[in-house]
PDB file of N, CA and C in Angstrom:
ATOM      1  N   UNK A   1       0.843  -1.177   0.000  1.00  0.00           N
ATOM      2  CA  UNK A   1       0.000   0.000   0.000  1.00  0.00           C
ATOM      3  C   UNK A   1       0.886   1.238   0.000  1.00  0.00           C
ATOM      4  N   UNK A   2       0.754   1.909  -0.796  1.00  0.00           N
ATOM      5  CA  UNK A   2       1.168   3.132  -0.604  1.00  0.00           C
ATOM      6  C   UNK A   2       1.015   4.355  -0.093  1.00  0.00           C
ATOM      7  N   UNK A   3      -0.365   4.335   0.677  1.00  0.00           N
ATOM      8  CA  UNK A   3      -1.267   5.054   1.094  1.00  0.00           C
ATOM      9  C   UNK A   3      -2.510   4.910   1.698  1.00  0.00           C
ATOM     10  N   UNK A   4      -2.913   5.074   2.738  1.00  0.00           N
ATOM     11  CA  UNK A   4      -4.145   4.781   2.672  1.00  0.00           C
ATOM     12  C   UNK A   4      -4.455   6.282   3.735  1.00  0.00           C
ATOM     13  N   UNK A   5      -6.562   5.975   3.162  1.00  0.00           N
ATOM     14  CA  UNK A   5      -6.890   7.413   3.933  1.00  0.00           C
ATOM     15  C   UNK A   5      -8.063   6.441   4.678  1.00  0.00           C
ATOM     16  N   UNK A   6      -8.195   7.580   6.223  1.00  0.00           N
ATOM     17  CA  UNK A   6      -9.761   7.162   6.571  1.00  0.00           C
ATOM     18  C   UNK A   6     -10.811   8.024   6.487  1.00  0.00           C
ATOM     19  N   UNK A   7     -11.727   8.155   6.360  1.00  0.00           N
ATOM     20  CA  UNK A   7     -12.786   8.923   6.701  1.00  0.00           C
ATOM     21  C   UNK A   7     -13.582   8.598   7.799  1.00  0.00           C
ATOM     22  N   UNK A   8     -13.971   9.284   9.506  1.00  0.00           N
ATOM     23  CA  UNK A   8     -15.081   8.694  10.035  1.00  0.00           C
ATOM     24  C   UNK A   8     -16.112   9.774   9.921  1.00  0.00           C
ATOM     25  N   UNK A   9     -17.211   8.918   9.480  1.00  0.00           N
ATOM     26  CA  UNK A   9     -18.298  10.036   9.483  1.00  0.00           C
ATOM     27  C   UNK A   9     -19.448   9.547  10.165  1.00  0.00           C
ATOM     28  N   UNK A  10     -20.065  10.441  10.902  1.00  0.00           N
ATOM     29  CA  UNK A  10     -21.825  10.256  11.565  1.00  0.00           C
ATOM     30  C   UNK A  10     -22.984   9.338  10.642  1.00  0.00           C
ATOM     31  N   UNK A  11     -22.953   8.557  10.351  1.00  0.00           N
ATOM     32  CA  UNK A  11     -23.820   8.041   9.445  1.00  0.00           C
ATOM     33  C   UNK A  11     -23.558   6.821   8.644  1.00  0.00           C
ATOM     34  N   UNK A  12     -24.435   6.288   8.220  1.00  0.00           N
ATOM     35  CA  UNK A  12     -24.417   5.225   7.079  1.00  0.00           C
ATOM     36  C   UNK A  12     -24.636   5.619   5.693  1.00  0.00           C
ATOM     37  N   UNK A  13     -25.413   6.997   5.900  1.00  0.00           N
ATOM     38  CA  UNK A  13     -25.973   7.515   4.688  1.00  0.00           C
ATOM     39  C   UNK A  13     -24.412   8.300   4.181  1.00  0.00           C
ATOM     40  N   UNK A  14     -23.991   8.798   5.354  1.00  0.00           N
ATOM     41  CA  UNK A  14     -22.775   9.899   4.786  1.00  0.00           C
ATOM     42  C   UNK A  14     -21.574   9.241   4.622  1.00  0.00           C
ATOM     43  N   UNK A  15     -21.606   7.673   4.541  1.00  0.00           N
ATOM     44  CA  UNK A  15     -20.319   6.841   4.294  1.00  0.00           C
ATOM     45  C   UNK A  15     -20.508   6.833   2.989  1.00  0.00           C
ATOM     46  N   UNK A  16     -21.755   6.341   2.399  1.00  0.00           N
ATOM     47  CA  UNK A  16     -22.182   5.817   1.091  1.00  0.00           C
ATOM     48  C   UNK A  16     -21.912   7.127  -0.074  1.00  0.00           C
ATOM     49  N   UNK A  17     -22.446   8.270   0.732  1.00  0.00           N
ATOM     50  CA  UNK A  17     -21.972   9.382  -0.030  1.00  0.00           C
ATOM     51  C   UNK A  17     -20.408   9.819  -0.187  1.00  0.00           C
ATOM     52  N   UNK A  18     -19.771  10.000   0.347  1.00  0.00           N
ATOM     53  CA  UNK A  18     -18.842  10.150   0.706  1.00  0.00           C
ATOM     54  C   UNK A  18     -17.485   9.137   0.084  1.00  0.00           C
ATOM     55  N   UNK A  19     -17.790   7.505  -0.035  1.00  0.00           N
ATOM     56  CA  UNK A  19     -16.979   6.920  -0.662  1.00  0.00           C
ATOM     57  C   UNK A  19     -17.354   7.157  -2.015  1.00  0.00           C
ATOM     58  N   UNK A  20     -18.666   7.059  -2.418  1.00  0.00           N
ATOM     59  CA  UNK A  20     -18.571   7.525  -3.762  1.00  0.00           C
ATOM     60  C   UNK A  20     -17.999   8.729  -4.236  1.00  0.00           C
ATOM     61  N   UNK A  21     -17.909   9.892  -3.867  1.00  0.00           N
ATOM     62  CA  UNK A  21     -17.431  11.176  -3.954  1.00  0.00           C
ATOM     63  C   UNK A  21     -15.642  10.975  -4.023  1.00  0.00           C
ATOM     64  N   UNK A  22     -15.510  10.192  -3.313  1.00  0.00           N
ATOM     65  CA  UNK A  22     -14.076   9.714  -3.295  1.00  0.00           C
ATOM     66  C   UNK A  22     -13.614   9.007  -4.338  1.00  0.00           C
ATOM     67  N   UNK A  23     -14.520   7.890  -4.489  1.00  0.00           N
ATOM     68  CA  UNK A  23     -14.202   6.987  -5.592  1.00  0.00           C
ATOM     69  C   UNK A  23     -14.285   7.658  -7.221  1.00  0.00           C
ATOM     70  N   UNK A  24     -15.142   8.533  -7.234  1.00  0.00           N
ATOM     71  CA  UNK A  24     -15.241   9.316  -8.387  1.00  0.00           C
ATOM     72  C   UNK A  24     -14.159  10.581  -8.506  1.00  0.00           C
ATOM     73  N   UNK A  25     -13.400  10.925  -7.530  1.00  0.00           N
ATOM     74  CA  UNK A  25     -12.506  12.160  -7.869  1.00  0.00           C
ATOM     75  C   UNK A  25     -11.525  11.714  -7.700  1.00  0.00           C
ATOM     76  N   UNK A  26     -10.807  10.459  -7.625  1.00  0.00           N
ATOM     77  CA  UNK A  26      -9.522  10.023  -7.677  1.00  0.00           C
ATOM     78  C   UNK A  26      -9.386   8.457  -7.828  1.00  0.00           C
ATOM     79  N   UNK A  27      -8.192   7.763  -8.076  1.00  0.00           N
ATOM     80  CA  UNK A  27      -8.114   6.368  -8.450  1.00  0.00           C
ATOM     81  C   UNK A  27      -7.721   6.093  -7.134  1.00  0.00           C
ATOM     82  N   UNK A  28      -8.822   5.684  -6.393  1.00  0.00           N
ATOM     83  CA  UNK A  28      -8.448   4.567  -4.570  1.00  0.00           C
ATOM     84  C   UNK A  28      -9.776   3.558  -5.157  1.00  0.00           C
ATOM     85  N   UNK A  29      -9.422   2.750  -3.833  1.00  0.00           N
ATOM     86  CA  UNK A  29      -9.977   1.496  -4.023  1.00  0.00           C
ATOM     87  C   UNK A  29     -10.732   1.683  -2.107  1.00  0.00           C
ATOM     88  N   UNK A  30     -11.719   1.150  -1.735  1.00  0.00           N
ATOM     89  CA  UNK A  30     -12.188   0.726  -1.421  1.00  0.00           C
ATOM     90  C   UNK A  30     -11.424  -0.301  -0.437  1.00  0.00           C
ATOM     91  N   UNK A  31     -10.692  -0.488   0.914  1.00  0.00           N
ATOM     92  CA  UNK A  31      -9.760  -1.379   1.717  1.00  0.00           C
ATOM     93  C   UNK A  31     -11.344  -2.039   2.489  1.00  0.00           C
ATOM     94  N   UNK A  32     -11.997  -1.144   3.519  1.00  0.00           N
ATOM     95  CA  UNK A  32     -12.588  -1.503   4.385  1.00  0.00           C
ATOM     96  C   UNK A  32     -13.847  -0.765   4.862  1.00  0.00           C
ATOM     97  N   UNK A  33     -14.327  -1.100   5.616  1.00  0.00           N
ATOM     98  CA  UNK A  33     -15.242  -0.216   6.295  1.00  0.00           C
ATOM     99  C   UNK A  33     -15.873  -0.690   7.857  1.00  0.00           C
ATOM    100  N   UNK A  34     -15.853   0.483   8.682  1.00  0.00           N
ATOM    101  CA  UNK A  34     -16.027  -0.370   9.957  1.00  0.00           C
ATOM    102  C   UNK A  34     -17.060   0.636  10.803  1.00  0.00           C
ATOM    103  N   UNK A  35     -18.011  -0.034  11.561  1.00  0.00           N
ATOM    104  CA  UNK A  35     -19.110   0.942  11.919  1.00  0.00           C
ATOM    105  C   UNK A  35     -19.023   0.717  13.559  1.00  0.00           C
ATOM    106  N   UNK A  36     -19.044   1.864  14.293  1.00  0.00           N
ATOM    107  CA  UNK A  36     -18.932   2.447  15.681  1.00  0.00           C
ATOM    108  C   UNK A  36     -20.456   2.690  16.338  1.00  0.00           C
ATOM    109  N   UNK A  37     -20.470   2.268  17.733  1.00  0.00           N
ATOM    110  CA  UNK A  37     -21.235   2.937  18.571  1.00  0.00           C
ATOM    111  C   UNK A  37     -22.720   2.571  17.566  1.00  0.00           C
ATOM    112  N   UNK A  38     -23.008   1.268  17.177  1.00  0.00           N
ATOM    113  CA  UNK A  38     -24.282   1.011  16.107  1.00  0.00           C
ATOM    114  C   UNK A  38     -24.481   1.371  15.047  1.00  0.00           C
ATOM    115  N   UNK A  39     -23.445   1.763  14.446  1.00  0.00           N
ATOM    116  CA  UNK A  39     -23.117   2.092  13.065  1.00  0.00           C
ATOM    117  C   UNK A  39     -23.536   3.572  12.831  1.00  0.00           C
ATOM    118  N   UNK A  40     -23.796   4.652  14.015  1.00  0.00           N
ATOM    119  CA  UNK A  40     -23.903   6.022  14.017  1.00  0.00           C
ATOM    120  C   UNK A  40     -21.972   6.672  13.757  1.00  0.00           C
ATOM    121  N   UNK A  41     -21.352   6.166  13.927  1.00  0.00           N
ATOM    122  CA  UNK A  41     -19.963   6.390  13.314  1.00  0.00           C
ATOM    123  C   UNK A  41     -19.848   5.218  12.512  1.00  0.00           C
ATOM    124  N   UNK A  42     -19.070   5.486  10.891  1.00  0.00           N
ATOM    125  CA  UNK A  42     -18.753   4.703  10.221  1.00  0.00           C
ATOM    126  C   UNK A  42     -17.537   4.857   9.365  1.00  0.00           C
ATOM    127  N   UNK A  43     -16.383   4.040   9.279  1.00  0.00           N
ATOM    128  CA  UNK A  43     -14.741   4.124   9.145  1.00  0.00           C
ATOM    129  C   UNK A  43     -14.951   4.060   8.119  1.00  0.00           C
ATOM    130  N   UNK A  44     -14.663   4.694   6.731  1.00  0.00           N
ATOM    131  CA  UNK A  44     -14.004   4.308   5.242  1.00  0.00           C
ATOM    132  C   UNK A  44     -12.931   4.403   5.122  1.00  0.00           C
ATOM    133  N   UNK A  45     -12.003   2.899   4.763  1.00  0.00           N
ATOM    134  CA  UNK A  45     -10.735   3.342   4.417  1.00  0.00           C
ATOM    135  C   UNK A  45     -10.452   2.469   3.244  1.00  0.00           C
ATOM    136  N   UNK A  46      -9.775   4.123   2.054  1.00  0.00           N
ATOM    137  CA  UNK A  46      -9.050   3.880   0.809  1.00  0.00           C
ATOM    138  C   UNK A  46      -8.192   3.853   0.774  1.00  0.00           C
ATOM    139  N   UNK A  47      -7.337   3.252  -0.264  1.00  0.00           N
ATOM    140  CA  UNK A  47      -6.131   2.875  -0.399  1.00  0.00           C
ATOM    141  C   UNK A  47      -5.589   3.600  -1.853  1.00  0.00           C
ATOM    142  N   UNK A  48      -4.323   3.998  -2.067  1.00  0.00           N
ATOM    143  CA  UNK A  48      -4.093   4.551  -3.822  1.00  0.00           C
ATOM    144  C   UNK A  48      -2.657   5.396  -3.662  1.00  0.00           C
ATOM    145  N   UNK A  49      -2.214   5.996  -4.150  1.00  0.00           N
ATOM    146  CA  UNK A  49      -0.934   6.959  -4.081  1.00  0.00           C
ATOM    147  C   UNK A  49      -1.376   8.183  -3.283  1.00  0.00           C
ATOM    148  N   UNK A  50      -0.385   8.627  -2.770  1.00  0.00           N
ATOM    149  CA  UNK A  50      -0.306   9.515  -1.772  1.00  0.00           C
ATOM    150  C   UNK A  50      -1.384  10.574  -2.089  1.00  0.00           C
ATOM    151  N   UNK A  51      -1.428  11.557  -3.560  1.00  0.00           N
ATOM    152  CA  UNK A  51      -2.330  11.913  -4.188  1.00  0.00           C
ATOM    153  C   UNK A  51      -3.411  11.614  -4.142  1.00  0.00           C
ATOM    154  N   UNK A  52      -3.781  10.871  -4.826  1.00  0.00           N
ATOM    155  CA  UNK A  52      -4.654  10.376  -5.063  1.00  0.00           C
ATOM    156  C   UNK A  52      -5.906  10.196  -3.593  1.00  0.00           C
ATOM    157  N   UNK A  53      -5.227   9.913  -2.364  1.00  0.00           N
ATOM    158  CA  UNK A  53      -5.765   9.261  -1.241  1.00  0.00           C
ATOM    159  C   UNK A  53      -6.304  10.744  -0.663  1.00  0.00           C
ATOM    160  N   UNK A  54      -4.925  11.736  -0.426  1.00  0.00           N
ATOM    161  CA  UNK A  54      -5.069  13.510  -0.503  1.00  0.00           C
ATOM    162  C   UNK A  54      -6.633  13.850  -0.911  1.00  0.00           C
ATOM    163  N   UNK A  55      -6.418  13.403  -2.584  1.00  0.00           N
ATOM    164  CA  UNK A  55      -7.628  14.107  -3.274  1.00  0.00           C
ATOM    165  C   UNK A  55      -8.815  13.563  -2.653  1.00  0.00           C
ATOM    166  N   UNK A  56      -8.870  12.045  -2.586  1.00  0.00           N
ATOM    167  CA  UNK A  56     -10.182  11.291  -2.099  1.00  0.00           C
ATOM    168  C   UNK A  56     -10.811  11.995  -1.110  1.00  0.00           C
ATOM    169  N   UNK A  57     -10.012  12.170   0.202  1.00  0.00           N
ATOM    170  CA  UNK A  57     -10.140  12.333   1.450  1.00  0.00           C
ATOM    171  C   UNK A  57     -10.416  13.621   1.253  1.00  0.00           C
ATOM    172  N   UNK A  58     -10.207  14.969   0.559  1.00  0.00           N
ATOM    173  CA  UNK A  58     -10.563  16.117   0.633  1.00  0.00           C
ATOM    174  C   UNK A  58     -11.679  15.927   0.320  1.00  0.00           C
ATOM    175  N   UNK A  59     -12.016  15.173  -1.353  1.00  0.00           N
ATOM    176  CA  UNK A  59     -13.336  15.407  -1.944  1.00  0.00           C
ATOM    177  C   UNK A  59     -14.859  14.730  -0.917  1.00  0.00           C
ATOM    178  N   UNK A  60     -14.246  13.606   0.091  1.00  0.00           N
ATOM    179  CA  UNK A  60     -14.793  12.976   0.716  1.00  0.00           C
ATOM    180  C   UNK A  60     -15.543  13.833   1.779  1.00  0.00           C
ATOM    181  N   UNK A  61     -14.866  14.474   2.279  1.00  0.00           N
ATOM    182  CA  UNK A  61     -14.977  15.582   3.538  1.00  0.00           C
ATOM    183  C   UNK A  61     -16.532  16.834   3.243  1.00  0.00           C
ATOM    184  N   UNK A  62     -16.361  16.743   1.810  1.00  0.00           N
ATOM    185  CA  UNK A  62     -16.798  18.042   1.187  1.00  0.00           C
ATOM    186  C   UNK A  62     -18.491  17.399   0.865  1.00  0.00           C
ATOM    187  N   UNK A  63     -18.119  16.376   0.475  1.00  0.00           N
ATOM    188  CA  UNK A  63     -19.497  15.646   0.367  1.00  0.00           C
ATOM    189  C   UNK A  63     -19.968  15.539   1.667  1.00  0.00           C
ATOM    190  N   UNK A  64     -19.665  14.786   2.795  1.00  0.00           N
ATOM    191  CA  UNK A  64     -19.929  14.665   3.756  1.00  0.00           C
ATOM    192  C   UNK A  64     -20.867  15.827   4.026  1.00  0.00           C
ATOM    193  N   UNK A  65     -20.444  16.569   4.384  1.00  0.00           N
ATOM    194  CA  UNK A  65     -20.814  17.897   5.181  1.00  0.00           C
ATOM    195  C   UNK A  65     -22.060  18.294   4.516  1.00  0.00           C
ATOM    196  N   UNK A  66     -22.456  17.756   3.174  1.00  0.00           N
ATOM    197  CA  UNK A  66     -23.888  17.860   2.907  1.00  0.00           C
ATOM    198  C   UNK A  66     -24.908  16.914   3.252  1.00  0.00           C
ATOM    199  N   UNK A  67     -24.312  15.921   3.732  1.00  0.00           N
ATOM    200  CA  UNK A  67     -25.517  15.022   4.481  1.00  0.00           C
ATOM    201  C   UNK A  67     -25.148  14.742   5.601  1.00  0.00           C
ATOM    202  N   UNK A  68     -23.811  15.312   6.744  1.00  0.00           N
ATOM    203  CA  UNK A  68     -23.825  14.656   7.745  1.00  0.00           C
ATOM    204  C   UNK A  68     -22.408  15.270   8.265  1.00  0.00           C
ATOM    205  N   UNK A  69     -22.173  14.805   9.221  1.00  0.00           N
ATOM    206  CA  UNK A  69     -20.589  15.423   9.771  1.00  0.00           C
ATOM    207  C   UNK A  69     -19.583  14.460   9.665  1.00  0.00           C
ATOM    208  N   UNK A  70     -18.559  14.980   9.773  1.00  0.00           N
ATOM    209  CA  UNK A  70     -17.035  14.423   9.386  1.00  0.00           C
ATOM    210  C   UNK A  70     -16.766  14.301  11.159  1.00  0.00           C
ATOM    211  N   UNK A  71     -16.208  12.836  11.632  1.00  0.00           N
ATOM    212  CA  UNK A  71     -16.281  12.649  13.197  1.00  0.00           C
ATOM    213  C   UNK A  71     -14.463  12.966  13.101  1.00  0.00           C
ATOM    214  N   UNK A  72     -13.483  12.256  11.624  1.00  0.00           N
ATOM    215  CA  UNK A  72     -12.140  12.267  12.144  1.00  0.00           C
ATOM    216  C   UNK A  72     -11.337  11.746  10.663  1.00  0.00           C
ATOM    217  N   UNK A  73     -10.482  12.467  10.278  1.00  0.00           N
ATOM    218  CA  UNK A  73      -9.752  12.296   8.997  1.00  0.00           C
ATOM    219  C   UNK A  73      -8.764  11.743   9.179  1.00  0.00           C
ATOM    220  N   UNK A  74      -7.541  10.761   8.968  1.00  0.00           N
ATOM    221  CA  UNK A  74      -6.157  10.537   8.902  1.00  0.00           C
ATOM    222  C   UNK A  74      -5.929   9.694   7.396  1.00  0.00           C
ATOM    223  N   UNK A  75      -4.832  10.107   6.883  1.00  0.00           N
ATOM    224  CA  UNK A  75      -3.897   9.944   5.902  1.00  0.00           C
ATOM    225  C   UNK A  75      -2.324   9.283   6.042  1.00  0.00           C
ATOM    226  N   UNK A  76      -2.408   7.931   6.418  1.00  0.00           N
ATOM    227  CA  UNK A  76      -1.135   7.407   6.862  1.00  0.00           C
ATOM    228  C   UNK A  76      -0.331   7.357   5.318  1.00  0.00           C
ATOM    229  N   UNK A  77       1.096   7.555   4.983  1.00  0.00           N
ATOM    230  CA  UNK A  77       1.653   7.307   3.759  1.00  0.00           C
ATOM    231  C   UNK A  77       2.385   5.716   4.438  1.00  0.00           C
ATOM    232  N   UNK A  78       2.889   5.112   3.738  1.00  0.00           N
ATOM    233  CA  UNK A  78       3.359   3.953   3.540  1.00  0.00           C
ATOM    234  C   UNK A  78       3.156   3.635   5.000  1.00  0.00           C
ATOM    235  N   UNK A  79       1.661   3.072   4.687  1.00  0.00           N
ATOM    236  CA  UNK A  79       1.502   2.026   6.386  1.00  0.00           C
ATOM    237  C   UNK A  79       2.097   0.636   6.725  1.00  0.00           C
ATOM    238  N   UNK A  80       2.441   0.990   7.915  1.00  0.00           N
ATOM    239  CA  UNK A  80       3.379  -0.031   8.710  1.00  0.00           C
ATOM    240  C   UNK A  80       3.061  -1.382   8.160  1.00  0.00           C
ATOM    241  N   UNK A  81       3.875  -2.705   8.001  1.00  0.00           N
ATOM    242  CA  UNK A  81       3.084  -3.814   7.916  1.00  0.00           C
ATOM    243  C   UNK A  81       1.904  -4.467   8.945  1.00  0.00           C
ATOM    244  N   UNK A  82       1.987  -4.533  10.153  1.00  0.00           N
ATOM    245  CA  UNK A  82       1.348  -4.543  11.515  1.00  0.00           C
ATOM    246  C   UNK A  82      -0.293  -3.610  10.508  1.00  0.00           C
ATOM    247  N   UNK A  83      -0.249  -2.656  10.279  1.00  0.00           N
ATOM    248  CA  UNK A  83      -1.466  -1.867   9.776  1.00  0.00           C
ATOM    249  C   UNK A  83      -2.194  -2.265   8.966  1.00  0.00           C
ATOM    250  N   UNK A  84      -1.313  -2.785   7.724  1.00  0.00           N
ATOM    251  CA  UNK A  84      -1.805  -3.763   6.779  1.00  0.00           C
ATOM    252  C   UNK A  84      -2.709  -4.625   7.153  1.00  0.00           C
ATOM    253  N   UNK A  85      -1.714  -5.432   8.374  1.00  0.00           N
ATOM    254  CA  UNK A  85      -2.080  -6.765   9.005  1.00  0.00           C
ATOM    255  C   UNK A  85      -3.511  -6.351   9.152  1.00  0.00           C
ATOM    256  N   UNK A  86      -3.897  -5.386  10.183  1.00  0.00           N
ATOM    257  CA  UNK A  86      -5.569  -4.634  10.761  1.00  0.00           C
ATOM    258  C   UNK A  86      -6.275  -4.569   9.858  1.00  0.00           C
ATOM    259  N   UNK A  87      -5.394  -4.032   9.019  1.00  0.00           N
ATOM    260  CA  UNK A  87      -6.441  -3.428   7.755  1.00  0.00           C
ATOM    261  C   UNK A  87      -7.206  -5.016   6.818  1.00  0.00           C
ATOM    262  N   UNK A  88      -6.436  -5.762   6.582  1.00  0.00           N
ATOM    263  CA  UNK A  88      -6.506  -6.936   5.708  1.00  0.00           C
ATOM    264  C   UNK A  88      -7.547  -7.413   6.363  1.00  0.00           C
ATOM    265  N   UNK A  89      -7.225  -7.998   7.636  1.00  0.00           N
ATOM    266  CA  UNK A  89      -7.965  -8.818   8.539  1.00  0.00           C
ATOM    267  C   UNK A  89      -9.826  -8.279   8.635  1.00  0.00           C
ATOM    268  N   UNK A  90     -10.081  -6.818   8.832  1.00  0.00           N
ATOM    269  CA  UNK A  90     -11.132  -6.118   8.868  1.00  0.00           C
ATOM    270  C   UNK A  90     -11.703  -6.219   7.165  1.00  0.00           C
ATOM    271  N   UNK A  91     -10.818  -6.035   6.018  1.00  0.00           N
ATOM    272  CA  UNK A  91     -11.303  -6.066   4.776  1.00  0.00           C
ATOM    273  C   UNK A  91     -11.873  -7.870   4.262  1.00  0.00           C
ATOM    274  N   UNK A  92     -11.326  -8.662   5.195  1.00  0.00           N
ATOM    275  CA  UNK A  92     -11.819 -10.269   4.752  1.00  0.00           C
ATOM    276  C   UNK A  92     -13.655 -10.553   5.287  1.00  0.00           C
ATOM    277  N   UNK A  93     -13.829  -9.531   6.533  1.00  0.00           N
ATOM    278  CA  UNK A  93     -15.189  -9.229   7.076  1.00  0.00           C
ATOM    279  C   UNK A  93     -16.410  -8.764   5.752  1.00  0.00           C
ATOM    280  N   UNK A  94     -15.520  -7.767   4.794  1.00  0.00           N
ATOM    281  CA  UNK A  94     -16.912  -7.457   3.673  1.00  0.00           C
ATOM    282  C   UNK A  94     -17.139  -8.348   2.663  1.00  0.00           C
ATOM    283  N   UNK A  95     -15.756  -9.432   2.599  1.00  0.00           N
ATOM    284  CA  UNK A  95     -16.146 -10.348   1.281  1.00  0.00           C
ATOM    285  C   UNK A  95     -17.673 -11.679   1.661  1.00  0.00           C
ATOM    286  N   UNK A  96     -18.105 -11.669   0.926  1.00  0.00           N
ATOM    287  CA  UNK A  96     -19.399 -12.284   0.809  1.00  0.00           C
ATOM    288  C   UNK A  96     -19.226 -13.533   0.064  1.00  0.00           C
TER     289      UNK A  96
END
């Protein structure tokens, strides 16, 4: 990984918005997603070049704020392996 971003936002509605907004203004992918406190906080995290993750996470923020609030942003660049490890393990939870 070269990058990855999170988004937490208040909502289920403002995840759905929000990764799309992301997914449409830059090339990330989709790692995970993890929902807090009954899914009233909900984690998106993309993965892509440093850029790219930048752009997501700005465009992400911006959407948000029209249906809901932004709870907490971070942008790790080349995450630790140990992070991976979290990250992988939580992304095997959405495959169906």
């Amino acid at each position: 990984m070269k990058a990855i971003g999170i988004l937490e936002v208040a909502s289920n509605v403002a995840s759905i918005v929000a990764l799309d907004a992301m997914a449409k203004a830059s090339d990330v992918t989709l790692v995970t997603t993890e929902k807090a406190l009954g899914g009233r906080l909900v984690s998106i995290v993309v993965q892509g070049s440093v850029a790219d993750v930048k752009e997501a996470i700005e465009y992400g923020k911006v959407a948000t704020e029209k249906v809901g609030k932004v709870a907490a942003v971070a942008i790790i660049n080349n995450p630790h392996e140990e992070v991976q490890k979290v990250l992988l393990h939580s992304a095997r939870k959405l495959r169906v």
